[in-house]
Protein backbone atom coordinates (compact mmCIF):
# COMPACT_ATOMS: atom_id res chain seq x y z
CA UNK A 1 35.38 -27.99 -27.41
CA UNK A 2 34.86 -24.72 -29.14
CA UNK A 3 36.18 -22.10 -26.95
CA UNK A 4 34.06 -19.33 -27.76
CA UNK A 5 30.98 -20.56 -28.24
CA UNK A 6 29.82 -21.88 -24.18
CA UNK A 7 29.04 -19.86 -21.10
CA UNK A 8 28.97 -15.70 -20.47
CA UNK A 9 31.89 -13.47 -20.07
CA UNK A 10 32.46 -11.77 -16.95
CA UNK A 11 31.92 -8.42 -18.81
CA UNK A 12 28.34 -9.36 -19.80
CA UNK A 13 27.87 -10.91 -16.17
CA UNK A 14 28.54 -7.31 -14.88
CA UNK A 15 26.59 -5.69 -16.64
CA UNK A 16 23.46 -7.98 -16.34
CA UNK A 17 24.20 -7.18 -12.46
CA UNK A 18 24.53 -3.59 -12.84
CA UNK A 19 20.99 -3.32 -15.33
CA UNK A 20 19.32 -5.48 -12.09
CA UNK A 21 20.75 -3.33 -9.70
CA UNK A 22 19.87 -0.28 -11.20
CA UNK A 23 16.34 -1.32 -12.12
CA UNK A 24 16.13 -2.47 -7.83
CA UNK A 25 17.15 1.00 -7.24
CA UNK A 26 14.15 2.26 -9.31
CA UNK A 27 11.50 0.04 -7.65
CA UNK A 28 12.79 0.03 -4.36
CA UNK A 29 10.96 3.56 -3.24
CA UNK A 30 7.58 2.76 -4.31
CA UNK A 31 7.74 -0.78 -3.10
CA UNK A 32 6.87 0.83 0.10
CA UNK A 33 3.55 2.53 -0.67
CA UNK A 34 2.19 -0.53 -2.65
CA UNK A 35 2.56 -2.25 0.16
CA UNK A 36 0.99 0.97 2.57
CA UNK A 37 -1.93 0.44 -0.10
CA UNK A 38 -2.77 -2.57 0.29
CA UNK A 39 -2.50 -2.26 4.42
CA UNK A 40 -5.10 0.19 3.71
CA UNK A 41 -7.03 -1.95 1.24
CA UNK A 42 -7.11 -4.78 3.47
CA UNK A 43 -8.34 -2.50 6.81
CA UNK A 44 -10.89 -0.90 4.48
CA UNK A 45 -12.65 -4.52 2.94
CA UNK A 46 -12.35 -6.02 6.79
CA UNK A 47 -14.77 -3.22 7.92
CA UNK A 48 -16.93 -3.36 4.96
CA UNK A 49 -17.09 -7.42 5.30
CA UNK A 50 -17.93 -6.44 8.83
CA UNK A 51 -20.43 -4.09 8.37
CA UNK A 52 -22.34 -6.82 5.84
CA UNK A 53 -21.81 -9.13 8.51
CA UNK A 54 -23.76 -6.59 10.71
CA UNK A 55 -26.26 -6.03 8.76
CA UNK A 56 -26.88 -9.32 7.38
CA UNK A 57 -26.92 -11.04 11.67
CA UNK A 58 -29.47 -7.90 12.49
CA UNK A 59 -32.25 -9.12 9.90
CA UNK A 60 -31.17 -12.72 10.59
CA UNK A 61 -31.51 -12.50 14.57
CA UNK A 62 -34.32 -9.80 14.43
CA UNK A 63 -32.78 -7.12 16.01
CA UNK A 64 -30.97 -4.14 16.13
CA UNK A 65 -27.06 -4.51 15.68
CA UNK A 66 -24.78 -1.53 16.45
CA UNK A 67 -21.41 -1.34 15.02
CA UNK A 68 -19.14 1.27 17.38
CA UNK A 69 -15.97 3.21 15.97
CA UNK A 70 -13.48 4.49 18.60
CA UNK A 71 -11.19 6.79 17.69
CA UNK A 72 -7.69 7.18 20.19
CA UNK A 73 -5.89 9.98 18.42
CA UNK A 74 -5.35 9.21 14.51
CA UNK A 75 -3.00 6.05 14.56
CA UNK A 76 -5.03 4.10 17.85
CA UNK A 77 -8.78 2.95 16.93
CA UNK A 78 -11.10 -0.04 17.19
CA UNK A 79 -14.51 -1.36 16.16
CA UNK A 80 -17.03 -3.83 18.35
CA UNK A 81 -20.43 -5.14 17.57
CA UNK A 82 -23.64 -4.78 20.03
CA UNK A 83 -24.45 -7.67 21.05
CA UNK A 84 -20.99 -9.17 19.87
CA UNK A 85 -20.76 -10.60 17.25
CA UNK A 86 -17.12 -10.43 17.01
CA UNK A 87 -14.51 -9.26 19.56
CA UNK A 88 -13.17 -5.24 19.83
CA UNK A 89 -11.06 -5.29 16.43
CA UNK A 90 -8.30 -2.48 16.34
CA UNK A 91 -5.99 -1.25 14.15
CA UNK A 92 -3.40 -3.67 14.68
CA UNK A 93 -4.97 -5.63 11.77
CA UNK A 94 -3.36 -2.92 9.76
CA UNK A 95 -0.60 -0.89 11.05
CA UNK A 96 0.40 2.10 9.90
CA UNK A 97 -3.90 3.26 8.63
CA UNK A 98 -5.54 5.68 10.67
CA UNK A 99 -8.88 6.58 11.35
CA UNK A 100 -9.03 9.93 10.23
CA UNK A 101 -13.11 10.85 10.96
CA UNK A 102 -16.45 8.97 11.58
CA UNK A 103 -19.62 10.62 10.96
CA UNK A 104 -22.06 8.52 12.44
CA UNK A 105 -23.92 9.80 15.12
CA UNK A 106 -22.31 8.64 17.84
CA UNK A 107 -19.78 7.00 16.09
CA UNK A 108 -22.16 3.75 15.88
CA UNK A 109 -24.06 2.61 12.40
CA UNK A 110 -27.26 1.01 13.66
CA UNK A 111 -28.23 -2.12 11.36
CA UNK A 112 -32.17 -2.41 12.00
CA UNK A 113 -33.71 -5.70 11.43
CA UNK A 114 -36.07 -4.61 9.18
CA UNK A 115 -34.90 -4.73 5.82
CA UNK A 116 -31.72 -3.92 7.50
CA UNK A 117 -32.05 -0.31 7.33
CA UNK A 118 -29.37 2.15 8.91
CA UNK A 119 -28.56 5.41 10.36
CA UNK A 120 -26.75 7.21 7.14
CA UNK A 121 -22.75 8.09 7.96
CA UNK A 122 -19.41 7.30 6.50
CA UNK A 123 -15.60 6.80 8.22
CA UNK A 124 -12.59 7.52 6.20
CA UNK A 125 -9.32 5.54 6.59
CA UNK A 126 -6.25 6.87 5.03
CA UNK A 127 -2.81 5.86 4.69
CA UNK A 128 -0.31 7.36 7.32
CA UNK A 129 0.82 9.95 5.79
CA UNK A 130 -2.91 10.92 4.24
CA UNK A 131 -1.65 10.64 0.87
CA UNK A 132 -4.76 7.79 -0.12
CA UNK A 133 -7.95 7.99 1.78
CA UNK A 134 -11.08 5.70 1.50
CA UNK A 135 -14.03 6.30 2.15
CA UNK A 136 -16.61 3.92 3.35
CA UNK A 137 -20.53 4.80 3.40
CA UNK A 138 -23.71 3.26 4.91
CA UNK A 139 -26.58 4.56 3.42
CA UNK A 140 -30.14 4.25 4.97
CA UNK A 141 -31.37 1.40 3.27
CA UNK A 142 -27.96 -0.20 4.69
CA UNK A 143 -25.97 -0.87 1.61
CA UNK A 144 -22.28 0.23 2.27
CA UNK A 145 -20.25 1.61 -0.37
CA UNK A 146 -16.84 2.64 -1.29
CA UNK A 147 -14.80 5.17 -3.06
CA UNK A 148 -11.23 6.88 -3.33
CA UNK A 149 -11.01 10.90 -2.46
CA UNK A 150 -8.07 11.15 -3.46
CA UNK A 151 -6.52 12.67 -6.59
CA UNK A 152 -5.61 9.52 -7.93
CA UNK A 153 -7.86 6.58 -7.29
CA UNK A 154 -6.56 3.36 -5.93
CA UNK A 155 -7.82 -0.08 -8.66
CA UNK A 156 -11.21 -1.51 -7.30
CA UNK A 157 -12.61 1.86 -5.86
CA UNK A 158 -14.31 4.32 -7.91
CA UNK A 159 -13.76 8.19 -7.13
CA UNK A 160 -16.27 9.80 -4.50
């Protein structure tokens, strides 16, 4: 057997080690907010998919579906149904997202059963250190909508 010609050298083994480590090093820090993103992401298309939900049971069961927002500082909120469609759903379904303001009156979006029209408002959701923040809409024809206000938007959400 040739001895040269098998195998690495523990000089090249090093250094493929050190290029990995280094390259780790790099994509260590924003490991962190991709995965504070998609927290966020996640929180953001579970309210939406609720809100359709909503809307879509109000014209179904003819009548009136409310959709509450509580708000418990800016890490601690939830979201119920009238009548209930779903259990209270809090903010354990993505830690770390916050709440940061509802503008519905009352905090509630009202889903009416015809044509599933609603009182106009949005909520914003951010990331916990406000550095991302989506905003969701309901307009009052009911369709709900999302965008990005901040500086640089997030893949799958337009700018507001």
């Amino acid at each position: 057997m040739d001895k040269g010609s098998s195998g690495f050298t523990l000089l090249e083994m090093l250094i493929a080690v050190a290029i990995m480590g280094v390259l780790t090093a790099l994509a260590l820090p924003y490991a962190g907010s991709f995965i504070e993103t998609q927290r966020l992401k996640t929180g953001v298309e579970t309210i939406v998919g609720d809100l359709h939900y909503a809307r879509t049971e109000s014209i179904k069961r003819n009548l009136a579906v409310a959709v509450t927002f509580t708000t418990n500082g800016s890490s601690s909120w939830s979201y119920v149904a009238t009548p209930a469609l779903w259990n209270t759903k809090t903010n354990t379904m993505a830690p770390g997202i916050q709440l940061t303001s509802v503008t519905f009156a009352g905090q509630m979006v009202t889903f009416n059963p015809v044509r599933g029209t609603a009182n106009s408002g949005q909520l914003v959701m951010a990331t916990s250190d406000g550095s991302i923040q989506l905003r969701i809409g309901v307009g009052p024809l009911g369709q709900v909508t999302t965008c990005t206000q901040t500086a640089n938007p997030i893949g799958g959400y337009p700018a507001c």
